[in-house]
Protein backbone atom coordinates (compact mmCIF):
# COMPACT_ATOMS: atom_id res chain seq x y z
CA UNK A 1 20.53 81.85 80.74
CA UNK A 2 21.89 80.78 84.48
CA UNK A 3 22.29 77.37 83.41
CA UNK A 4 23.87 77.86 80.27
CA UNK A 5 26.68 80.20 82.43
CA UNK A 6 26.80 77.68 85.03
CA UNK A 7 27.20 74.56 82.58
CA UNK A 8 30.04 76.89 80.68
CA UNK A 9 31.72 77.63 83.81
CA UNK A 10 31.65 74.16 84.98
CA UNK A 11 33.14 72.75 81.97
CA UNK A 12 36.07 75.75 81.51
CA UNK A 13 36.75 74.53 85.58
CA UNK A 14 37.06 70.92 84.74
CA UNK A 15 38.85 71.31 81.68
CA UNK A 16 41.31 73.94 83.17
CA UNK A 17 41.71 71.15 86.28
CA UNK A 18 41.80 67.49 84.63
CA UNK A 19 42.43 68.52 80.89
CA UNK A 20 44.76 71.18 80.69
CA UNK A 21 46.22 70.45 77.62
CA UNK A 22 42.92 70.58 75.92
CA UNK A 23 41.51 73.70 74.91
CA UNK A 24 38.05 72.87 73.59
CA UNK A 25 37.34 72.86 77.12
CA UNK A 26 38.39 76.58 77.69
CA UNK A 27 36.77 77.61 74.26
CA UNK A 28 33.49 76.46 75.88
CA UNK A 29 33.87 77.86 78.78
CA UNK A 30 34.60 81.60 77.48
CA UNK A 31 30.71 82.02 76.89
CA UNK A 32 30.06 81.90 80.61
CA UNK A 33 31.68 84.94 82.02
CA UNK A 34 29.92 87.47 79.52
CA UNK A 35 26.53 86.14 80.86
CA UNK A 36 27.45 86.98 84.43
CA UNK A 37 28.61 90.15 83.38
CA UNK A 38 24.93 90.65 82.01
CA UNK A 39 23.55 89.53 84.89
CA UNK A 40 25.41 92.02 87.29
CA UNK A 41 24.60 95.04 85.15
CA UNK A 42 20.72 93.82 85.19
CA UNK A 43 20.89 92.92 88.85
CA UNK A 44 22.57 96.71 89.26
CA UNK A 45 19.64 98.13 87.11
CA UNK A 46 16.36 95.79 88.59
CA UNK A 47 17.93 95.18 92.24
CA UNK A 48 15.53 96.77 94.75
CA UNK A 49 18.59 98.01 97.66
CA UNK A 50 22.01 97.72 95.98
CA UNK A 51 23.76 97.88 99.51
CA UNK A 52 22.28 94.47 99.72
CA UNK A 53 22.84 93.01 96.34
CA UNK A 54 27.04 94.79 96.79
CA UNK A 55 26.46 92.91 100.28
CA UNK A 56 25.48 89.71 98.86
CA UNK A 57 28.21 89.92 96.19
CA UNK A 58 31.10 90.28 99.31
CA UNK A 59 29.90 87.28 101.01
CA UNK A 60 29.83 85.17 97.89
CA UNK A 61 33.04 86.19 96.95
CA UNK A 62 34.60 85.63 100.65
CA UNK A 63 33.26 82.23 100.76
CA UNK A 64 34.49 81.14 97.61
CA UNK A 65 38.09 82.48 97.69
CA UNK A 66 39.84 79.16 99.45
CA UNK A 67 37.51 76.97 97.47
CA UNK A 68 38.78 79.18 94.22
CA UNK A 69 42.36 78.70 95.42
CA UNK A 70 42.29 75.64 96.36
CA UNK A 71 40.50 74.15 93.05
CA UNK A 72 42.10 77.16 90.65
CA UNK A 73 44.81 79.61 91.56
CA UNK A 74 46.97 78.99 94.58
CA UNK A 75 47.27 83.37 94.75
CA UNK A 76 44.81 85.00 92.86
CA UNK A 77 41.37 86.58 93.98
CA UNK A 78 38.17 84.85 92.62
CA UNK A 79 36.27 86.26 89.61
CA UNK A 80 33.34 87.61 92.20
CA UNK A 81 35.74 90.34 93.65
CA UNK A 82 36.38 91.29 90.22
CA UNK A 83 32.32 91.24 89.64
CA UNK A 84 31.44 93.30 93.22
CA UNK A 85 34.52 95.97 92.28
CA UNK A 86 32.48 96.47 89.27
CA UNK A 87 29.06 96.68 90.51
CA UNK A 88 30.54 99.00 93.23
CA UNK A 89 31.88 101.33 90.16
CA UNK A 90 28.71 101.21 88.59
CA UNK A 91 26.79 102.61 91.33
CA UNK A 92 29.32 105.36 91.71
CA UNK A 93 29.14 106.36 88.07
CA UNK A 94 25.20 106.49 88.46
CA UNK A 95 25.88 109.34 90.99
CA UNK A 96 27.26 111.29 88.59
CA UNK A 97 25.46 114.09 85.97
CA UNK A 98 27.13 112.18 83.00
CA UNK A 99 28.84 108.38 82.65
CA UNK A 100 31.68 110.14 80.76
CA UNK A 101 33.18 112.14 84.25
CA UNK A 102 33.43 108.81 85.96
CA UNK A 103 36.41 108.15 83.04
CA UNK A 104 39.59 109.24 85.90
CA UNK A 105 37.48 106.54 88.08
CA UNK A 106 37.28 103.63 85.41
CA UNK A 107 41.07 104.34 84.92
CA UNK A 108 42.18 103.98 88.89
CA UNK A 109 39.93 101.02 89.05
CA UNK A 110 41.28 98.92 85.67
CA UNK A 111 45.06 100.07 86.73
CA UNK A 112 44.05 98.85 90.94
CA UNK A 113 42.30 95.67 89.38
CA UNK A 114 45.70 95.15 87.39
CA UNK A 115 47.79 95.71 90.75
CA UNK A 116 45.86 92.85 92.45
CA UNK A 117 45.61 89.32 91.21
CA UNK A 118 41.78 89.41 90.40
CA UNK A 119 40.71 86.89 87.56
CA UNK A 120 40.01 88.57 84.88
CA UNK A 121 41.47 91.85 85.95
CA UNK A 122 40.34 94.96 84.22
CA UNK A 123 38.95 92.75 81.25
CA UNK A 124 35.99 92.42 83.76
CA UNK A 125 35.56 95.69 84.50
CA UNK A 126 35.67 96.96 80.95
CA UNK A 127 33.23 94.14 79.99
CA UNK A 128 30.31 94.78 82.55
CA UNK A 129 30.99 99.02 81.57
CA UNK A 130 29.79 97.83 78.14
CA UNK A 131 26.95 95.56 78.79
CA UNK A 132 25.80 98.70 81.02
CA UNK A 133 26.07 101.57 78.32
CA UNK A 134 26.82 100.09 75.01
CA UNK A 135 23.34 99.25 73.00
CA UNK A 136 22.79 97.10 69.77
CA UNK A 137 25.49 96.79 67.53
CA UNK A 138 27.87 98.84 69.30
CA UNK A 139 27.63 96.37 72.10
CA UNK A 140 29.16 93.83 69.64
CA UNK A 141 31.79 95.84 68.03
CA UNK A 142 32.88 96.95 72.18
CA UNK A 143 33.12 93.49 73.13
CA UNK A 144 35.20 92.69 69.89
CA UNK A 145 37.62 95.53 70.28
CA UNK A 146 38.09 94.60 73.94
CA UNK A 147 38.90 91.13 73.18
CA UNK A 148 41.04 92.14 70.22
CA UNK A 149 43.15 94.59 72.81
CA UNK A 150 43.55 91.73 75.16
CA UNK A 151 44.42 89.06 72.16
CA UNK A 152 47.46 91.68 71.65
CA UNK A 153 47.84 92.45 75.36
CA UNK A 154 47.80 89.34 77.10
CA UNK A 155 47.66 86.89 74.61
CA UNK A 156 43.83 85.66 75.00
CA UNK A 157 43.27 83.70 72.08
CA UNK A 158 40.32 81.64 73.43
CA UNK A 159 38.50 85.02 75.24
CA UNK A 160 37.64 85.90 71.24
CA UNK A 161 34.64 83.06 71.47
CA UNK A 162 33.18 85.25 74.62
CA UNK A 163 31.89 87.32 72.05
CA UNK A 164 29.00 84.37 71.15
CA UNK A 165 26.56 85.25 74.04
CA UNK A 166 26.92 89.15 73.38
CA UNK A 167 26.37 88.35 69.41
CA UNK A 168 22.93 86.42 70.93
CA UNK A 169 21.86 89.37 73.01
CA UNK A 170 22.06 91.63 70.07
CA UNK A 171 21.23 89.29 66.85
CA UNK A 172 18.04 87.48 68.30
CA UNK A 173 17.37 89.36 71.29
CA UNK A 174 13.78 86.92 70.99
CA UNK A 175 15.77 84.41 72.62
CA UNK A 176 17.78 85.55 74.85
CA UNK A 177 14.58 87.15 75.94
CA UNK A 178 13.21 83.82 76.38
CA UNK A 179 16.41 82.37 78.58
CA UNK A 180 15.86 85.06 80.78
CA UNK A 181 12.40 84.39 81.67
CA UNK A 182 13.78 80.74 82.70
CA UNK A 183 15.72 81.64 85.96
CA UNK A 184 16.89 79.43 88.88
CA UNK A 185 15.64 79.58 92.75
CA UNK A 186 17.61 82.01 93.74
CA UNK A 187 19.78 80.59 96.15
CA UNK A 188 20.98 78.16 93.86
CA UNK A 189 22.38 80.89 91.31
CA UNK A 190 24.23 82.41 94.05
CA UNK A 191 25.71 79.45 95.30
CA UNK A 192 26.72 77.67 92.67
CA UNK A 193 29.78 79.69 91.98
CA UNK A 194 31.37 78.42 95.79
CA UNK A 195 29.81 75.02 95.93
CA UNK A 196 31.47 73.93 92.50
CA UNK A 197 34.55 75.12 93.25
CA UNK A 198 34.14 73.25 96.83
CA UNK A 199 33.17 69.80 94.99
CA UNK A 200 35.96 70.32 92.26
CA UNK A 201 38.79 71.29 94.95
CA UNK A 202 37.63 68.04 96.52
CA UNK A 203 37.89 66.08 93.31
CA UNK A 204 41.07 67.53 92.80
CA UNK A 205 42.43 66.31 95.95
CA UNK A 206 41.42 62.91 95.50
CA UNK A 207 42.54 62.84 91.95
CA UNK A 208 46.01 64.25 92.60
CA UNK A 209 46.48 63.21 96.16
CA UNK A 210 48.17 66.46 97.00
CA UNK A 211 46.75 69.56 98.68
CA UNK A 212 47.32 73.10 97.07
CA UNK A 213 49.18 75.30 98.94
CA UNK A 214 47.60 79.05 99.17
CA UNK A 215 50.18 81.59 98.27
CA UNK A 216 48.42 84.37 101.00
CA UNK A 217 51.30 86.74 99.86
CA UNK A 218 50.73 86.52 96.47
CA UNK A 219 46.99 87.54 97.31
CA UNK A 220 47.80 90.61 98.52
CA UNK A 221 51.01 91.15 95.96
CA UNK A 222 53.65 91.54 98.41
């Protein structure tokens, strides 16, 4: 299962980079962000101190942020800030009696995530909320109607082939029960995310011969 996001990612990264103007790239690389959506929800749920894993989640996404501009998007936050704002609403909506009264919180958070220039924006939110509380089928119809609002919202045609890894969880749960019994040292899961987009900004560089300017006001949406 880490692999197969990693390898995903990897390839949506270099085909975003060296081959924008092909999309089979992107279309491969929409299965890897619903896997790490699944794997925040079961790190929330198996996680013995979430103050550490939220703690491990800020430093990831701190060191990655100039390799993500850099190698990505001059003035947008990297895809862990939208993955630790998440985890951080999830363990506030565990706090309360019922999911459901969290709803005014879900809504500040998806129209703040908005606001900001996180990837993803409040797609990522809403996608980790229905790993963590949709079950079987419903899980798959969610993920569809989510991708369907955002096909009409934003235009995100390839995002409808994210729905693959969600349609393996549910349809042969066998083997995605298998994947997940196949995991990485740790270390290397958690820094993959910064030391690809290190290597790639690198690649960039020396494939361009130009240096990306970080828009710092556009980070902050001044």
């Amino acid at each position: 299962m880490q692999i197969m996001a990693m390898l995903t990612m990897l390839i949506d990264h270099i085909g975003y980079i060296f081959f924008p103007g092909e999309l089979g790239w992107r279309y491969i690389g929409r299965i890897a962000f619903p896997i790490y959506c699944y794997a925040l929800v079961q790190g929330h749920i198996h996680t013995s101190s979430k103050p550490r894993y939220l703690w491990r989640l800020l430093l990831i996404a701190v060191i990655a942020q100039v390799p993500y501009n850099l190698a990505l998007d001059p003035g947008g936050l990297n895809v862990v800030f939208t993955l630790l704002l998440s985890a951080i609403v999830l363990v506030v909506l565990d706090k309360l009696p019922n999911p459901w009264l969290g709803a005014p919180i879900v809504i500040a958070v998806c129209v703040f995530m908005e606001y900001l220039p996180m990837d993803y924006n409040a797609y990522g939110l809403l996608l980790v909320l229905i790993f963590r509380y949709a079950r079987s089928y419903w899980l798959v119809l969610a993920h569809f109607l989510l991708n369907e609002f955002y096909l009409f919202y934003n235009g995100w045609l390839v995002q409808m082939v994210s729905i693959v890894p969600t349609l393996l969880i549910v349809i042969i749960p066998v083997f995605w029960t298998y994947l997940e019994r196949r995991r990485l040292p740790r270390w290397v899961w958690w820094s993959f995310y910064p030391a690809h987009l290190a290597c790639l900004a690198a690649v960039k560089f020396l494939v361009f011969k130009e240096w990306v300017h970080i828009d710092w006001r556009s980070l902050i949406n001044l």
